[in-house]
Protein backbone atom coordinates (compact mmCIF):
# COMPACT_ATOMS: atom_id res chain seq x y z
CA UNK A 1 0.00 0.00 0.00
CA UNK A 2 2.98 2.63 0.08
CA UNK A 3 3.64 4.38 -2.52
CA UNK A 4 0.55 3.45 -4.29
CA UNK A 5 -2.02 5.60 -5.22
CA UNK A 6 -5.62 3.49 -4.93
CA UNK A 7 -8.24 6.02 -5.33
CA UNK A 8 -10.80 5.45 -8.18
CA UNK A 9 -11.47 8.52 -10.02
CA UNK A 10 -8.56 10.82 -11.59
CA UNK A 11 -9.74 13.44 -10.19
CA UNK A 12 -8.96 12.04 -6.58
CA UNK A 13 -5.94 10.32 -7.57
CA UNK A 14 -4.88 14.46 -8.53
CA UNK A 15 -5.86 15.72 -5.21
CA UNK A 16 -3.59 12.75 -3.30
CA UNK A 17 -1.06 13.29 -5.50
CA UNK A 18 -1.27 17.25 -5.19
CA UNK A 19 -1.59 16.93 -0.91
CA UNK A 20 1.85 14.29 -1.31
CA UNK A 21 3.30 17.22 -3.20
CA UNK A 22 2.41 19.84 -0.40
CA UNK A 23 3.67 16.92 2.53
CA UNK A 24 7.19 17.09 0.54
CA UNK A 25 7.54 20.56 0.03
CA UNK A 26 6.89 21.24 3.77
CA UNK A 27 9.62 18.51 5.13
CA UNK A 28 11.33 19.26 2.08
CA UNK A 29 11.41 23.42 3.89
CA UNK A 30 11.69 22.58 7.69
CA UNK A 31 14.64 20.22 7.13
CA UNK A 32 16.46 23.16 4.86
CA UNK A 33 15.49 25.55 7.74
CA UNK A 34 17.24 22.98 10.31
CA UNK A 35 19.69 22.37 8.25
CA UNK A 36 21.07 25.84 8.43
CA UNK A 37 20.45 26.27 11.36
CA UNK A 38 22.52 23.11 12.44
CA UNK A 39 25.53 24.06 9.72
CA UNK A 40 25.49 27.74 11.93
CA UNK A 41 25.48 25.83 15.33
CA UNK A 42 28.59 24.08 14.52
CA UNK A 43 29.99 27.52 13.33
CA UNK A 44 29.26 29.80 16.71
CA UNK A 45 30.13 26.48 18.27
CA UNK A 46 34.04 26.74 17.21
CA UNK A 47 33.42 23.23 15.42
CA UNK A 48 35.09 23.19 11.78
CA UNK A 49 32.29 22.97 9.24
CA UNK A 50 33.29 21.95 5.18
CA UNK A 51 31.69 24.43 2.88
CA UNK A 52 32.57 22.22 -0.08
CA UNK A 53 30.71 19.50 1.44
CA UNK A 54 27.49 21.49 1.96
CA UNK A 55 26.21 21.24 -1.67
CA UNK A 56 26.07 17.10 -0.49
CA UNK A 57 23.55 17.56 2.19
CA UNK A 58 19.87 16.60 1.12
CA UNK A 59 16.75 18.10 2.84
CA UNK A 60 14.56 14.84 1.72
CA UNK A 61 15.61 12.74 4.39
CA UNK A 62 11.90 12.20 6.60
CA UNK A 63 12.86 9.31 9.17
CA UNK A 64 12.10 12.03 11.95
CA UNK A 65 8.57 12.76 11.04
CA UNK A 66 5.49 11.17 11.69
CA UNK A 67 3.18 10.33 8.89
CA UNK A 68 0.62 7.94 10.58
CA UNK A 69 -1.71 10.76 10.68
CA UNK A 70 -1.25 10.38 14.89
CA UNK A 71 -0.76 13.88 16.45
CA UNK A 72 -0.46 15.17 19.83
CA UNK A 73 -0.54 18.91 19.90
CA UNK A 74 0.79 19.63 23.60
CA UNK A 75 0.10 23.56 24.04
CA UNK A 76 2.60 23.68 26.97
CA UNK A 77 5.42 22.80 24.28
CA UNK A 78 4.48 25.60 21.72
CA UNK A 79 6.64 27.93 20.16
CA UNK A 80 6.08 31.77 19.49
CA UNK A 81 6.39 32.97 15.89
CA UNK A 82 9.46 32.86 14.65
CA UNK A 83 11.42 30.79 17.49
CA UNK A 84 12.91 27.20 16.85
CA UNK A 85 12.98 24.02 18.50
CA UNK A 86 16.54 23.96 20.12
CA UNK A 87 19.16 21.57 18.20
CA UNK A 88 20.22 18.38 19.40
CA UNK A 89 24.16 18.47 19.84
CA UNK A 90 26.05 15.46 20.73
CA UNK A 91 27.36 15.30 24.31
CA UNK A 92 24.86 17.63 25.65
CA UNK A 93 21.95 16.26 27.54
């Protein structure tokens, strides 16, 4: 059933298709966004950081998000506009 596409008509075959599209753009966008962020971590962290290996790095990796359609929304862990999840660097707790 992954990567298949079982609906009947065309016309809802387009709108899966066009909401897959819209999925991959978005992780496609927040991984670019951590990304950076991440590659400037490293930088203010006094950690040597390749420039020539930067053009290597793909946003399309997706192991970290859910897509079972299972959400939990807990308000006490929302962010303000504009603010950022803090990074995960190795050694620190």
């Amino acid at each position: 059933r992954l990567g298949e596409i079982r609906d009947r008509s065309f016309e809802q075959q387009r709108y899966r298709a066009s909401g897959l599209n819209l999925v991959t753009a978005a992780i496609v966008l927040w991984n670019t966004v951590y990304l950076e962020r991440a590659t400037q971590g490293l930088v203010e962290a006094g950690k040597p950081v390749d420039g020539e290996l930067l053009q290597f790095l793909s946003p399309l990796g997706w192991e970290h998000i859910n897509l079972t359609g299972d959400y939990v929304w807990r308000q006490s862990r929302r962010l303000e506009d504009g603010k950022f999840r803090p990074l995960r660097m190795p050694g620190k707790p």
